[in-house]
Protein backbone atom coordinates (compact mmCIF):
# COMPACT_ATOMS: atom_id res chain seq x y z
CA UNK A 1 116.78 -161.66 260.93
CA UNK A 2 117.52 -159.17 263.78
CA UNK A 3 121.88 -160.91 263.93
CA UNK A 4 121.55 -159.66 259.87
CA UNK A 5 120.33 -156.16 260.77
CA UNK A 6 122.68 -155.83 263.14
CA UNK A 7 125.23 -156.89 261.13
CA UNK A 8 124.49 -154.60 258.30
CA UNK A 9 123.98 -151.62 261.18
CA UNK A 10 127.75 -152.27 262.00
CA UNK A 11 129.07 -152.05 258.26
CA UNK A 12 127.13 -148.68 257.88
CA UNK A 13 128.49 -147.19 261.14
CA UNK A 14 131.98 -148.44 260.21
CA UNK A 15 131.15 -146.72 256.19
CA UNK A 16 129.87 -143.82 257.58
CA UNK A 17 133.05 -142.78 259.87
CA UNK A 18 135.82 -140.85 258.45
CA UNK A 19 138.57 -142.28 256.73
CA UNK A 20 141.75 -140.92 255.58
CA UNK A 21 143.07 -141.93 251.87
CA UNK A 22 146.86 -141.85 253.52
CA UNK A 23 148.54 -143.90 256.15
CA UNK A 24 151.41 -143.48 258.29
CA UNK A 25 153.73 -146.09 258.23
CA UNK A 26 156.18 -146.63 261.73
CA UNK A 27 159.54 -148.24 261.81
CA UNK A 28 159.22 -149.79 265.43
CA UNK A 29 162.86 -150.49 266.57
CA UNK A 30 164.04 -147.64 264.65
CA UNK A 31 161.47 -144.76 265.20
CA UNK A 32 158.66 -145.85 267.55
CA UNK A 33 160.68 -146.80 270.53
CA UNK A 34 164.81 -146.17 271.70
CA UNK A 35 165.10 -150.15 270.89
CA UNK A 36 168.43 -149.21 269.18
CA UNK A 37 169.97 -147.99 272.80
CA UNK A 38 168.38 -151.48 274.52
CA UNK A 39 170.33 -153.44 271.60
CA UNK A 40 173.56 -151.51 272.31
CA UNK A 41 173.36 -151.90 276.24
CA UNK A 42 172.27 -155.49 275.80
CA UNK A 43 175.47 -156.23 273.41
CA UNK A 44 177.81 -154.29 276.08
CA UNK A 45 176.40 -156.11 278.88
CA UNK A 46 176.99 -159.69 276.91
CA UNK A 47 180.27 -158.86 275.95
CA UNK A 48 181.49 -157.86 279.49
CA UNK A 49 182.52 -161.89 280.26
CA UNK A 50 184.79 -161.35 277.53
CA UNK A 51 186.17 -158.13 279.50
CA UNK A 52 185.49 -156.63 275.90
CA UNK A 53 183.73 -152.84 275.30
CA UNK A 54 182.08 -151.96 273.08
CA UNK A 55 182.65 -148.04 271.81
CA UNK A 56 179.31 -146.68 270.52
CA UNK A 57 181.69 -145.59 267.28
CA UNK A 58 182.17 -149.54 266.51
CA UNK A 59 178.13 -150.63 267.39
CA UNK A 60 177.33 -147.32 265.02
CA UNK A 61 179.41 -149.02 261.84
CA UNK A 62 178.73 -152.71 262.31
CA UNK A 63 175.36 -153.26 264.03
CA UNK A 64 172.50 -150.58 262.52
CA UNK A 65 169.94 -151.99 260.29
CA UNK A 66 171.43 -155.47 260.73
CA UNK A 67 170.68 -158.33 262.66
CA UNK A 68 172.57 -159.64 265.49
CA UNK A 69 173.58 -162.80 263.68
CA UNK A 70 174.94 -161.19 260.80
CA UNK A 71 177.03 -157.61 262.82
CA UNK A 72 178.09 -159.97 265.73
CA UNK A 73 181.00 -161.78 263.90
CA UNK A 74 182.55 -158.51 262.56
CA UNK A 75 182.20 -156.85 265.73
CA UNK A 76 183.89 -159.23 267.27
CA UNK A 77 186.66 -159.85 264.93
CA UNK A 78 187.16 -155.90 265.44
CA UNK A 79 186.98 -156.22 269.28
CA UNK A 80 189.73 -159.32 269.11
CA UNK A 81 186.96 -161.53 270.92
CA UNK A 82 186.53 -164.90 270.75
CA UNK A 83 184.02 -166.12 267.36
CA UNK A 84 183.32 -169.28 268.64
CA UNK A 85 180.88 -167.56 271.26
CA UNK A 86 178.92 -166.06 268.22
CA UNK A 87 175.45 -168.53 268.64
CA UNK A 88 175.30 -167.66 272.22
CA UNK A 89 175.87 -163.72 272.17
CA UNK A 90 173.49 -163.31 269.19
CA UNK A 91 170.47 -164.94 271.28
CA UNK A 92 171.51 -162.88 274.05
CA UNK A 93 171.02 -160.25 272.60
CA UNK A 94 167.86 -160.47 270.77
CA UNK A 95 166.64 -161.96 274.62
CA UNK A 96 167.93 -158.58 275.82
CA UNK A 97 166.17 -156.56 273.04
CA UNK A 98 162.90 -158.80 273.32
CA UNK A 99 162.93 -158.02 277.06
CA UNK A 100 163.20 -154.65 276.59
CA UNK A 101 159.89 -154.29 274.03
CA UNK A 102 158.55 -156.33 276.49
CA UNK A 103 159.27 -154.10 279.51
CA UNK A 104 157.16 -150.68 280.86
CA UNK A 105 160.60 -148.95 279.20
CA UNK A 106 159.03 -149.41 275.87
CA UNK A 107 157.57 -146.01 275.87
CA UNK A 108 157.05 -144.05 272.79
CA UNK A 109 159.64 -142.04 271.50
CA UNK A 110 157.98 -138.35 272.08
CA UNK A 111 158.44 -137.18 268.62
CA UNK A 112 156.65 -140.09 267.42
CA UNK A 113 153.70 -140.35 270.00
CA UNK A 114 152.84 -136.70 268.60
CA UNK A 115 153.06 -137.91 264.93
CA UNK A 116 150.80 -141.13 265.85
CA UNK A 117 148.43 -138.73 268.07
CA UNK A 118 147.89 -136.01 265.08
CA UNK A 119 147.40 -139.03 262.33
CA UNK A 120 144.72 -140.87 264.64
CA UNK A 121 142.50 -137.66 264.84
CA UNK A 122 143.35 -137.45 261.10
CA UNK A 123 141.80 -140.94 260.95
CA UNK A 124 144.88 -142.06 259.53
CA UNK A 125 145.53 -145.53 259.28
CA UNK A 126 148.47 -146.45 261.13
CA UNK A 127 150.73 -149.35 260.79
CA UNK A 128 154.19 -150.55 262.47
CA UNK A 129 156.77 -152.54 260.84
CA UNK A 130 158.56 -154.47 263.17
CA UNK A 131 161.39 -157.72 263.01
CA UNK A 132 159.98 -159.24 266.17
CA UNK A 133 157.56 -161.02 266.64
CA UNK A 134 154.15 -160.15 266.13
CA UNK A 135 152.66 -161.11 269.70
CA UNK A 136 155.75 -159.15 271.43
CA UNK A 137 154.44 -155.90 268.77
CA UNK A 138 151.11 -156.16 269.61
CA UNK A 139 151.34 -156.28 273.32
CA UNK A 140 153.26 -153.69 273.14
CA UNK A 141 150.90 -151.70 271.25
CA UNK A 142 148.40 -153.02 273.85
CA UNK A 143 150.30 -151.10 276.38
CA UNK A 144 150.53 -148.03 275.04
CA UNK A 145 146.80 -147.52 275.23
CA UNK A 146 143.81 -144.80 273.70
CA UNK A 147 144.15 -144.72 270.02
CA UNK A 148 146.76 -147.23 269.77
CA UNK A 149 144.77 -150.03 270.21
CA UNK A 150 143.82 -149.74 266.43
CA UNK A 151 147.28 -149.47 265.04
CA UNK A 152 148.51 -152.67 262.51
CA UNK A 153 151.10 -154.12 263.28
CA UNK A 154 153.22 -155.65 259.79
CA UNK A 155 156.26 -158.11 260.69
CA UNK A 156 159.14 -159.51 258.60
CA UNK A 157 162.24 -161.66 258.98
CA UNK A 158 165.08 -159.12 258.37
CA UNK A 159 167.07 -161.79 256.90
CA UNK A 160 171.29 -161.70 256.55
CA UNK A 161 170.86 -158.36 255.00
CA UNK A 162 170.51 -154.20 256.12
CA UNK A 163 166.41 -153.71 256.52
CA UNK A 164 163.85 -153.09 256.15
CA UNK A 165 164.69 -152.95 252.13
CA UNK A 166 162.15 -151.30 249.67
CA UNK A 167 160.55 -154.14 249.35
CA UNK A 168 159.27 -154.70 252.69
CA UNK A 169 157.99 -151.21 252.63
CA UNK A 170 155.93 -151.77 249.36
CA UNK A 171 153.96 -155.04 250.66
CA UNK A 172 153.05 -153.37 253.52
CA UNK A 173 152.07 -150.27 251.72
CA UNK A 174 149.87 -153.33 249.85
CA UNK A 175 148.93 -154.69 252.95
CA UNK A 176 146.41 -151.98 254.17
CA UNK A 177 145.48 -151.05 250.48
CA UNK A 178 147.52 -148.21 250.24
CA UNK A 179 149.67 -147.07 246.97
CA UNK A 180 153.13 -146.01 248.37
CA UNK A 181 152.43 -141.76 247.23
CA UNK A 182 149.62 -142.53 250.12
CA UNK A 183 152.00 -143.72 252.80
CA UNK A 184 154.20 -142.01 254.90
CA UNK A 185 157.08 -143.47 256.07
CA UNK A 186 158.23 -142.44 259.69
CA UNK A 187 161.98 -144.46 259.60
CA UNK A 188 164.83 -144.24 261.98
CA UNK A 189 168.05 -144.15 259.74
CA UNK A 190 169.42 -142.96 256.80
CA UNK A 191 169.11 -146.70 255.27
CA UNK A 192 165.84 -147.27 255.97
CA UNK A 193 164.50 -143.55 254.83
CA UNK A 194 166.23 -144.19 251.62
CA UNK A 195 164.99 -147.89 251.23
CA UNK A 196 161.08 -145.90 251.93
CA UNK A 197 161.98 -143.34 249.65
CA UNK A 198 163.04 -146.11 246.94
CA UNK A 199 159.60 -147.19 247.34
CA UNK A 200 157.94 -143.92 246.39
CA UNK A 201 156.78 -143.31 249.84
CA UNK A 202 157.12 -139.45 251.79
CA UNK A 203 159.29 -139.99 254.74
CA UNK A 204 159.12 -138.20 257.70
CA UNK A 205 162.99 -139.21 259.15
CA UNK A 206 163.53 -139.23 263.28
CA UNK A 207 167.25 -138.92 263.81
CA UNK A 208 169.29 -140.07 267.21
CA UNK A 209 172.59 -140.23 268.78
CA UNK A 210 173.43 -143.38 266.64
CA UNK A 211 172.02 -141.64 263.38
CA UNK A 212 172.40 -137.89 263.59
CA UNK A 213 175.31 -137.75 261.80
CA UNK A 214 173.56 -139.80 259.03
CA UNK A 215 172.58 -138.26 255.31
CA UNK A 216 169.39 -138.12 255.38
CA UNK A 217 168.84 -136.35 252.06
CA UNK A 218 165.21 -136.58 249.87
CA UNK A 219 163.23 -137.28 252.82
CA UNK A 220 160.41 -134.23 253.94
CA UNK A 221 162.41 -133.33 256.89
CA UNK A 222 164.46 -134.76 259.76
CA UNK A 223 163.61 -134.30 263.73
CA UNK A 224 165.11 -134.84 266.52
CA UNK A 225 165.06 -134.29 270.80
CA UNK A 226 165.59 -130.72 270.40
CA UNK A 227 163.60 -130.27 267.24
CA UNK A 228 160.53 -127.84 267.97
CA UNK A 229 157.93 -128.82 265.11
CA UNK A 230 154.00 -129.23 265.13
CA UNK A 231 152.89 -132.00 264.32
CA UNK A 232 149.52 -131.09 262.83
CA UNK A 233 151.57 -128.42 260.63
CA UNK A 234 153.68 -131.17 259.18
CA UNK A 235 150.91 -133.53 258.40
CA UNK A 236 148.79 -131.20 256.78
CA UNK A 237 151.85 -130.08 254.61
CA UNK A 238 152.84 -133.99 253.79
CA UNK A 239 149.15 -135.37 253.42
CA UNK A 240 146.85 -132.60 252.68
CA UNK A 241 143.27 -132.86 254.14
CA UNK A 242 142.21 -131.99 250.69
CA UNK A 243 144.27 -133.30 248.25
CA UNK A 244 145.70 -130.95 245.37
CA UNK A 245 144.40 -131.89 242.25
């Protein structure tokens, strides 16, 4: 009798604290952490026995929102290296990509960490979309400490084609019983901001040197390094503490 009373003391704690009806949604790679600039130092570095470079212009057309095993081929057939090496660069470079979400480097991106820290005392829920794998995501997470600990972390196979794709937003909109007007999507390039968008989500679009050139039209607005913004500001203005009606 006193395990049940507990028990039921626990779900009316947990009922009783606040709870937000939106949800921020965090492209990892893309938004959450420079895993973009690990990729491209990892595929430079792989490429060096080949005595190719690689010019940030070529890794910017071939090798965003794409997996290794499907950019690799073209980038090489661009650089005049040899494709028979293909298997064994693309596992390179997902090692050296792995590593580096793996590594105290991982830090959040400081545009995001104030996003994250205004939606946790909004008692937001917070999720991260990620194509690695989920123990490497959550130790991450694990690392980053406070608040954190809480966030969810929602993993797919990115398959042959750009990601994440509309669809991939949407189930994990569904995933933490969200409807996709209640989401807001914090992506990392134009493609994935639109795919977000395509889903009927806000997005809230964090721009680089790979991606500031990018068109990053429909989406609430667009920051960068040098972008001054408050975060609370921008929240409130995206996902209202009380709701127009």
């Amino acid at each position: 009798m006193a395990a049940e009373g507990e028990a039921a003391k626990k779900e009316e704690e947990a009922e009783a604290k606040p709870k937000s009806p939106y949800a921020l949604l965090v492209e990892l790679e893309g938004a959450a952490v420079h895993a973009r600039q690990a990729e491209y130092e990892a595929l430079r570095s792989v490429l060096k026995d080949q005595k190719l470079e690689v010019p940030k212009s070529l890794f910017i057309r071939h090798c965003l929102n794409a997996r290794p095993s499907a950019y690799v081929p073209a980038l090489l057939d661009a650089l005049g290296g040899k494709k028979q090496e293909v298997d064994d660069l693309v596992k390179e470079v997902k090692s050296g990509v792995t590593m580096y979400l793996s590594s105290p480097e991982a830090t959040l991106n400081p545009i995001a960490e104030h996003l994250l820290a205004e939606a946790h005392k909004r008692h937001m829920e917070v999720a991260l979309l990620t194509g690695e794998k989920e123990s490497v995501a959550k130790s991450l997470v694990g690392r980053w400490g406070g608040d954190h600990g809480r966030i969810k972390v929602f993993t797919y196979e990115p398959g042959s084609r750009p990601f994440p794709r509309a669809d991939v937003w949407l189930k994990m909109a569904k995933s933490i019983a969200r409807t996709p007007r209640q989401c807001i999507a914090l992506a990392g390039s134009s493609y994935s901001a639109k795919t977000a968008l395509s889903a009927g989500m806000p997005c809230i679009a964090l721009a680089d040197e790979f991606t500031a050139f990018q068109d990053f039209g429909g989406t609430d607005t667009v920051l960068d390094a040098d972008t001054e913004f408050d975060a609370a500001e921008l929240l409130e203005v995206i996902a209202p503490v009380k709701p127009f009606i």
